[in-house]
PDB file of N, CA and C in Angstrom:
ATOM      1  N   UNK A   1     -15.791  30.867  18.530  1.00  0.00           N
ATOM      2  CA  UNK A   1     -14.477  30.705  17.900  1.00  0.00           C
ATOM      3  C   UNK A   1     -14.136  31.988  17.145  1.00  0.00           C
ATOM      4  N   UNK A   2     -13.127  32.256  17.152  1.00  0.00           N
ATOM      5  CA  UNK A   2     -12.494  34.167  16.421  1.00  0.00           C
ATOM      6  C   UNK A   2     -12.559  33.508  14.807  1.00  0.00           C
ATOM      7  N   UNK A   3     -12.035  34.422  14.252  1.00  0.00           N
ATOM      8  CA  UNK A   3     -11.957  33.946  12.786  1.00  0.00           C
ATOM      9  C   UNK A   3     -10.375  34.516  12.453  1.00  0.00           C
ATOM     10  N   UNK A   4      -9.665  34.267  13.165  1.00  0.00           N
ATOM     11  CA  UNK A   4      -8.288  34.442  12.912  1.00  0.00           C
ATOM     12  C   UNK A   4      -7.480  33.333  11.407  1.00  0.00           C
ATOM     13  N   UNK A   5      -6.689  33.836  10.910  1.00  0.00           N
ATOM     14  CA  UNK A   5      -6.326  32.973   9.566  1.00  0.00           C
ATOM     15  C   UNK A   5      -5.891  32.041  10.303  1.00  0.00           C
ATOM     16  N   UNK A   6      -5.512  31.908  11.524  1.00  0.00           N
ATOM     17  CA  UNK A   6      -5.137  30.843  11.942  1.00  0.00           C
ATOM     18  C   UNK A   6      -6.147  29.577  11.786  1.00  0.00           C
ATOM     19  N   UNK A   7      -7.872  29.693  12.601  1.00  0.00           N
ATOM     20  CA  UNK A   7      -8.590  29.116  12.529  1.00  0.00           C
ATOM     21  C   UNK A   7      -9.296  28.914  11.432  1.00  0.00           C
ATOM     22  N   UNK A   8      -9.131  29.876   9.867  1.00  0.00           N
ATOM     23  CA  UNK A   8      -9.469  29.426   8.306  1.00  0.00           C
ATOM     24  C   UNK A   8      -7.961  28.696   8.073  1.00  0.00           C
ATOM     25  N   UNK A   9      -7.300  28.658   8.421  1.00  0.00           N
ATOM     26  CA  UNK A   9      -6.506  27.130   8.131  1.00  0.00           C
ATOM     27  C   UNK A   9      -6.508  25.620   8.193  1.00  0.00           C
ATOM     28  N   UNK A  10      -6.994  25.565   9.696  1.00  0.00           N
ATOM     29  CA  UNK A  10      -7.169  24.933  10.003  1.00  0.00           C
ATOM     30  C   UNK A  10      -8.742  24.343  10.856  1.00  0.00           C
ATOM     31  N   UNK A  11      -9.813  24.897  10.069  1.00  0.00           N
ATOM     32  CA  UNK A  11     -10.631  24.919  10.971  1.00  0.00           C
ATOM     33  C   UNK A  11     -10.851  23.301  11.982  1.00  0.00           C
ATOM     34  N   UNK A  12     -10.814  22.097  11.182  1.00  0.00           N
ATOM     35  CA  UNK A  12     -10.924  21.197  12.362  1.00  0.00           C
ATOM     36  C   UNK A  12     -10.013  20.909  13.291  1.00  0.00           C
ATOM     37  N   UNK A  13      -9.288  21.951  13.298  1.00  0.00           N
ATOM     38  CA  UNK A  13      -8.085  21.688  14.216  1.00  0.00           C
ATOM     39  C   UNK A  13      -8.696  23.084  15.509  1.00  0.00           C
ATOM     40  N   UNK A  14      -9.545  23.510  16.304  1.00  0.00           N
ATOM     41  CA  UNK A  14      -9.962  24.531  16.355  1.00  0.00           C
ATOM     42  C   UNK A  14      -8.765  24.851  18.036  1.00  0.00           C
ATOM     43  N   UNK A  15      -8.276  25.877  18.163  1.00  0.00           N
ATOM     44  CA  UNK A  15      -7.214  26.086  19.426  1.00  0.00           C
ATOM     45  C   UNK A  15      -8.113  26.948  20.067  1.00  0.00           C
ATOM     46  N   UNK A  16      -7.454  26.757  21.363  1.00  0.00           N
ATOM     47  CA  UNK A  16      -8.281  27.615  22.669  1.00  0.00           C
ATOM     48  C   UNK A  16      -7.372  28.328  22.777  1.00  0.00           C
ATOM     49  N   UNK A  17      -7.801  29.291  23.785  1.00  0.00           N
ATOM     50  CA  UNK A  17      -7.124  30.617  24.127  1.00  0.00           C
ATOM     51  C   UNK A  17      -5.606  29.933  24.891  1.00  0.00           C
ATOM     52  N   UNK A  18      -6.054  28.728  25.872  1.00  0.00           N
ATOM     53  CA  UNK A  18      -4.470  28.565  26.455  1.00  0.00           C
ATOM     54  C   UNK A  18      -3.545  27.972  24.972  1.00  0.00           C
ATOM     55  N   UNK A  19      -4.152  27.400  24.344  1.00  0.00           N
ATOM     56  CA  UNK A  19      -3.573  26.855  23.133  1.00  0.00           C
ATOM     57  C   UNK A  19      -2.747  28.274  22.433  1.00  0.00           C
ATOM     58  N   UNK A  20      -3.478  29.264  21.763  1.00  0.00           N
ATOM     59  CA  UNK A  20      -2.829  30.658  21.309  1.00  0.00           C
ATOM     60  C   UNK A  20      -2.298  30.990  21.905  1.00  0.00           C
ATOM     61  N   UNK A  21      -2.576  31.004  23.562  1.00  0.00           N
ATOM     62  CA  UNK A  21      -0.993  31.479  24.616  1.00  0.00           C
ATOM     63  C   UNK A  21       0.170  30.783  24.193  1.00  0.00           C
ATOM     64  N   UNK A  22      -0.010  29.748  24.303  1.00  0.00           N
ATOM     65  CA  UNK A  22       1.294  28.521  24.214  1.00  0.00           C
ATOM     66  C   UNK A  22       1.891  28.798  23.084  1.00  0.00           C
ATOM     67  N   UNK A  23       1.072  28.758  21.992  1.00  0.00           N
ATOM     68  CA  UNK A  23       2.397  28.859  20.745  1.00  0.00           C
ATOM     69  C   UNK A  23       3.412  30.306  20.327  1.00  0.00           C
ATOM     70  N   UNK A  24       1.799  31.355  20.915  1.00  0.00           N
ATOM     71  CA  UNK A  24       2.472  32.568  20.804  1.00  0.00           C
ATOM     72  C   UNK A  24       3.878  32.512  21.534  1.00  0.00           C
ATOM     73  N   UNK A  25       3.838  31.952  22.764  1.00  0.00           N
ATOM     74  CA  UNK A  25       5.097  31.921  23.939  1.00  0.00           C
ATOM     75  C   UNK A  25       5.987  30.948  23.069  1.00  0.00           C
ATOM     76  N   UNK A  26       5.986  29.976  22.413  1.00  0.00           N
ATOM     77  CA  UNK A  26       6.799  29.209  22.016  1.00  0.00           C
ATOM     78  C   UNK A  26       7.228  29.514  20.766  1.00  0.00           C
ATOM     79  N   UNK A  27       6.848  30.588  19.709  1.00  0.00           N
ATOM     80  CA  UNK A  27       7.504  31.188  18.904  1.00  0.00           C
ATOM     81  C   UNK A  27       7.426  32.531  18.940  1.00  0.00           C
ATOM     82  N   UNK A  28       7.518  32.912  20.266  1.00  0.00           N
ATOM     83  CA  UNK A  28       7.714  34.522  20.741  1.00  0.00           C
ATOM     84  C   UNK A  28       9.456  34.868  19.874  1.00  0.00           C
ATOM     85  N   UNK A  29       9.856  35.918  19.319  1.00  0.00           N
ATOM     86  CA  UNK A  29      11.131  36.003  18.982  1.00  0.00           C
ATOM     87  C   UNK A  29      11.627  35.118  18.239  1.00  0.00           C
ATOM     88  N   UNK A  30      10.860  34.396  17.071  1.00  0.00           N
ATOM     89  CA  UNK A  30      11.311  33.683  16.134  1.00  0.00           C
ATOM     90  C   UNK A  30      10.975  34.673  14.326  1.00  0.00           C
ATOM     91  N   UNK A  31      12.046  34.528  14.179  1.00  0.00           N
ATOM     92  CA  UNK A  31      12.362  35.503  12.847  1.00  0.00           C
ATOM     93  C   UNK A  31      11.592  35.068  11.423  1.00  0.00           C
ATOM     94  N   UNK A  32      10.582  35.055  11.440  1.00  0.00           N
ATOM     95  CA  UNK A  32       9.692  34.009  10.085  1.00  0.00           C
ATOM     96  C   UNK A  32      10.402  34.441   8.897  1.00  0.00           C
ATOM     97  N   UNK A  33      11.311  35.973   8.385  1.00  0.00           N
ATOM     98  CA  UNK A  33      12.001  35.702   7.576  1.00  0.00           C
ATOM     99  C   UNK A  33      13.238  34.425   7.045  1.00  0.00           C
ATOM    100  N   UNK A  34      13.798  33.868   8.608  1.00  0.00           N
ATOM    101  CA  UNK A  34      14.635  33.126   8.606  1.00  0.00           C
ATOM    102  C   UNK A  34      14.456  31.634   8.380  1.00  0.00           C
ATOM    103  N   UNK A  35      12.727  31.575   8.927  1.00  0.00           N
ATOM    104  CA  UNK A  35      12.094  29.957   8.809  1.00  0.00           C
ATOM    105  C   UNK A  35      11.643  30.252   6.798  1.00  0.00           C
ATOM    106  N   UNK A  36      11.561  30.965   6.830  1.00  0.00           N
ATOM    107  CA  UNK A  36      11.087  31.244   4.893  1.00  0.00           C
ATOM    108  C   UNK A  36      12.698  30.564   4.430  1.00  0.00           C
ATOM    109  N   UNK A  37      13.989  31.196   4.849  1.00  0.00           N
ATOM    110  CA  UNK A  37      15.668  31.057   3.797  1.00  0.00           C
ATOM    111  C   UNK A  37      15.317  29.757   4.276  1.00  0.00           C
ATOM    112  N   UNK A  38      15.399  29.172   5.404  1.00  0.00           N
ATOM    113  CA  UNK A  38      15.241  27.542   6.139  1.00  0.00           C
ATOM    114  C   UNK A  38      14.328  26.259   4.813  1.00  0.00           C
ATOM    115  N   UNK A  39      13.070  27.138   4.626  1.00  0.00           N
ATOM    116  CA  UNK A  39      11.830  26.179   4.312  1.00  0.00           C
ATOM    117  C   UNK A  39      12.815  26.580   2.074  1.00  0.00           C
ATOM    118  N   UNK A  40      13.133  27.526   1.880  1.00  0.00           N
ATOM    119  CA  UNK A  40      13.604  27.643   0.980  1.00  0.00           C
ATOM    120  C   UNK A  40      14.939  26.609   0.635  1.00  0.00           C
ATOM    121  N   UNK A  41      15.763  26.373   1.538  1.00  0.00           N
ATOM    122  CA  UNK A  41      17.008  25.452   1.117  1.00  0.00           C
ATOM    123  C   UNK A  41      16.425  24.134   1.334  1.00  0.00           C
ATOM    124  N   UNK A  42      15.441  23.654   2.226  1.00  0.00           N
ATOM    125  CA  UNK A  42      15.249  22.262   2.329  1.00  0.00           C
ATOM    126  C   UNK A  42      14.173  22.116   0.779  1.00  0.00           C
ATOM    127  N   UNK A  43      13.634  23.196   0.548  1.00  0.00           N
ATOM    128  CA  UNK A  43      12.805  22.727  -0.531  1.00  0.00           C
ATOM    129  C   UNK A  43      14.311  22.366  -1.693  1.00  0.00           C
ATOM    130  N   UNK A  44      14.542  23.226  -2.045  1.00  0.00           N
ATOM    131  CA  UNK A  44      16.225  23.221  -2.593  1.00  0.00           C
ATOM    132  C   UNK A  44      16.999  21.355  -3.068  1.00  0.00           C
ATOM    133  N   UNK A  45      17.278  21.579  -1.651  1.00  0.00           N
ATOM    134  CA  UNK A  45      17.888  19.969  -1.697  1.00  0.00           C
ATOM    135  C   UNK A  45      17.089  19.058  -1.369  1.00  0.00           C
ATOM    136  N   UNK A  46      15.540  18.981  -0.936  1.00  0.00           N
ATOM    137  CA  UNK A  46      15.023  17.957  -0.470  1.00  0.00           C
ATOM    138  C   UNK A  46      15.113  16.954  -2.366  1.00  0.00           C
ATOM    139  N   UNK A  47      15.147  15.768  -1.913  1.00  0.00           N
ATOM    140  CA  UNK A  47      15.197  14.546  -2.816  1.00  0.00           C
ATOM    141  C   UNK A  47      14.386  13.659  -2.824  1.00  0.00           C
ATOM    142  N   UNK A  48      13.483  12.922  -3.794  1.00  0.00           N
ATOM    143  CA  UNK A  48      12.465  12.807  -3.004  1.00  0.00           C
ATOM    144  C   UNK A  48      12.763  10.882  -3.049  1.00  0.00           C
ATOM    145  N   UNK A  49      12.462  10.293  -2.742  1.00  0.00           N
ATOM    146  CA  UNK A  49      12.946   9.051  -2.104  1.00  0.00           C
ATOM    147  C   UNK A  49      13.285   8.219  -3.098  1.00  0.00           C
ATOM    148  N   UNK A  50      14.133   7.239  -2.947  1.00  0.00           N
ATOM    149  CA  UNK A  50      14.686   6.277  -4.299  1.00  0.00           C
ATOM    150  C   UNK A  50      13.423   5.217  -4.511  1.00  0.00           C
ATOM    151  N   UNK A  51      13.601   4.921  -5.723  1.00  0.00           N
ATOM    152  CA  UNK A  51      12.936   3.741  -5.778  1.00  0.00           C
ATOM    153  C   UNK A  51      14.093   2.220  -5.569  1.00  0.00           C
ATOM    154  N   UNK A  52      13.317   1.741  -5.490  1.00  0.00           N
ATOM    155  CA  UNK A  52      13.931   0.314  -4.805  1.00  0.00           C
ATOM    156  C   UNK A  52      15.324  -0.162  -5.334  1.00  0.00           C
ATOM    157  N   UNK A  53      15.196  -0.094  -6.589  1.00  0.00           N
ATOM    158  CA  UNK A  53      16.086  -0.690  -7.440  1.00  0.00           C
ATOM    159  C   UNK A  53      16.981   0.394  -7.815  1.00  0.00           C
ATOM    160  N   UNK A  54      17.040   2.004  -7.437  1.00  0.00           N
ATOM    161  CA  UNK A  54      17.891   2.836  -7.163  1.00  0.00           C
ATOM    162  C   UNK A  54      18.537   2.729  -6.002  1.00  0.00           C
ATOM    163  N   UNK A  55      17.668   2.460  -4.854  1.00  0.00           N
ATOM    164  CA  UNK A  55      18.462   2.839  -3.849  1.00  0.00           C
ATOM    165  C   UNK A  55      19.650   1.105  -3.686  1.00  0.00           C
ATOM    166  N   UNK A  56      18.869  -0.133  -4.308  1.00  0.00           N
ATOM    167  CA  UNK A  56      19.985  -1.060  -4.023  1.00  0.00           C
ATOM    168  C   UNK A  56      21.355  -0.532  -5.042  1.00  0.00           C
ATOM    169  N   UNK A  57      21.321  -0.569  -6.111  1.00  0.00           N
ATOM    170  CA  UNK A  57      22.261   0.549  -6.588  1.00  0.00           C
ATOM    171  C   UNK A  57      22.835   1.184  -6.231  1.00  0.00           C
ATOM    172  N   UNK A  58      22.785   1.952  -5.513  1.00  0.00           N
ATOM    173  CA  UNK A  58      23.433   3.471  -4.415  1.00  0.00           C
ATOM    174  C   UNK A  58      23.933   2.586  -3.637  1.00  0.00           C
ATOM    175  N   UNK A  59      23.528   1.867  -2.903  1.00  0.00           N
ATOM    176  CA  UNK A  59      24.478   0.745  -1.834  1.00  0.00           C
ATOM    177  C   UNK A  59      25.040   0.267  -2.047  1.00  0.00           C
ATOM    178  N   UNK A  60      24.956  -0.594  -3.475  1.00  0.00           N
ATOM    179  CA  UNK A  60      26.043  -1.595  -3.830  1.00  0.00           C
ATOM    180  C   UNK A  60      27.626  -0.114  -4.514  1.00  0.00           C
ATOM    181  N   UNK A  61      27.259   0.571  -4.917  1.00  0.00           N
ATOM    182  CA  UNK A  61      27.538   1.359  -5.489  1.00  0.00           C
ATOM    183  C   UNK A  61      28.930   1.929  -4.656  1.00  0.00           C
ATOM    184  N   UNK A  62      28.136   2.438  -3.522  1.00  0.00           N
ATOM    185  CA  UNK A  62      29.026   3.028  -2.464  1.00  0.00           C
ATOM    186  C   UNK A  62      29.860   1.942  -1.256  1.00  0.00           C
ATOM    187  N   UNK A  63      29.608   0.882  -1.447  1.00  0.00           N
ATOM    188  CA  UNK A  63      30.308   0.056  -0.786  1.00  0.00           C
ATOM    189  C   UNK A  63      31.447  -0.781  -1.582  1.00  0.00           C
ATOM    190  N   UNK A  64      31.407  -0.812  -2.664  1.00  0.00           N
ATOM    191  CA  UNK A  64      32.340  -0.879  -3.692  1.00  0.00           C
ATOM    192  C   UNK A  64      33.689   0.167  -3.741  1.00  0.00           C
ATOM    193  N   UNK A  65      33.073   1.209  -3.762  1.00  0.00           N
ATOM    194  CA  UNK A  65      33.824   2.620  -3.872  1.00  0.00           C
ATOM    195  C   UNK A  65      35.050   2.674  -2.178  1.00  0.00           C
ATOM    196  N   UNK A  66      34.248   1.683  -1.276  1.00  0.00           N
ATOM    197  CA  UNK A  66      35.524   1.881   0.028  1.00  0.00           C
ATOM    198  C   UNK A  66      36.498   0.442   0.298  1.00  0.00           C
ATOM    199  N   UNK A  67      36.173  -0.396  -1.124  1.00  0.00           N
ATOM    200  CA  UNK A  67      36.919  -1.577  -1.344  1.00  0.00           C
ATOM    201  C   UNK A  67      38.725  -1.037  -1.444  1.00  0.00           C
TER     202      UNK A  67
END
């Protein structure tokens, strides 16, 4: 096995050579500055889930509002 940071990431996940072909080919020409602005706005607005008695709230809330 190489010791690529790939495989100290993930070591029980261990990829074969057709495996490193494949992804290399499948994010050949992908801009990792652009997946960073991407992973930056979802961190941004991500919300993290209602609790129960919020989210019945929010429903009753918004179905009122198109009365």
């Amino acid at each position: 096995m190489s010791n690529t940071p790939r495989d100290r990431a993930y070591p029980q996940v261990p990829l074969t050579q057709a495996d490193q072909e494949a992804l290399e080919t499948l994010f050949k020409g992908v801009n990792a500055e652009e997946i960073h602005q991407i992973e930056k706005i979802a961190a941004f607005y991500a919300v993290a889930p209602l609790e129960p008695w919020e989210e019945q709230g929010w429903i009753l809330n918004s179905s009122i509002s198109k009365l």
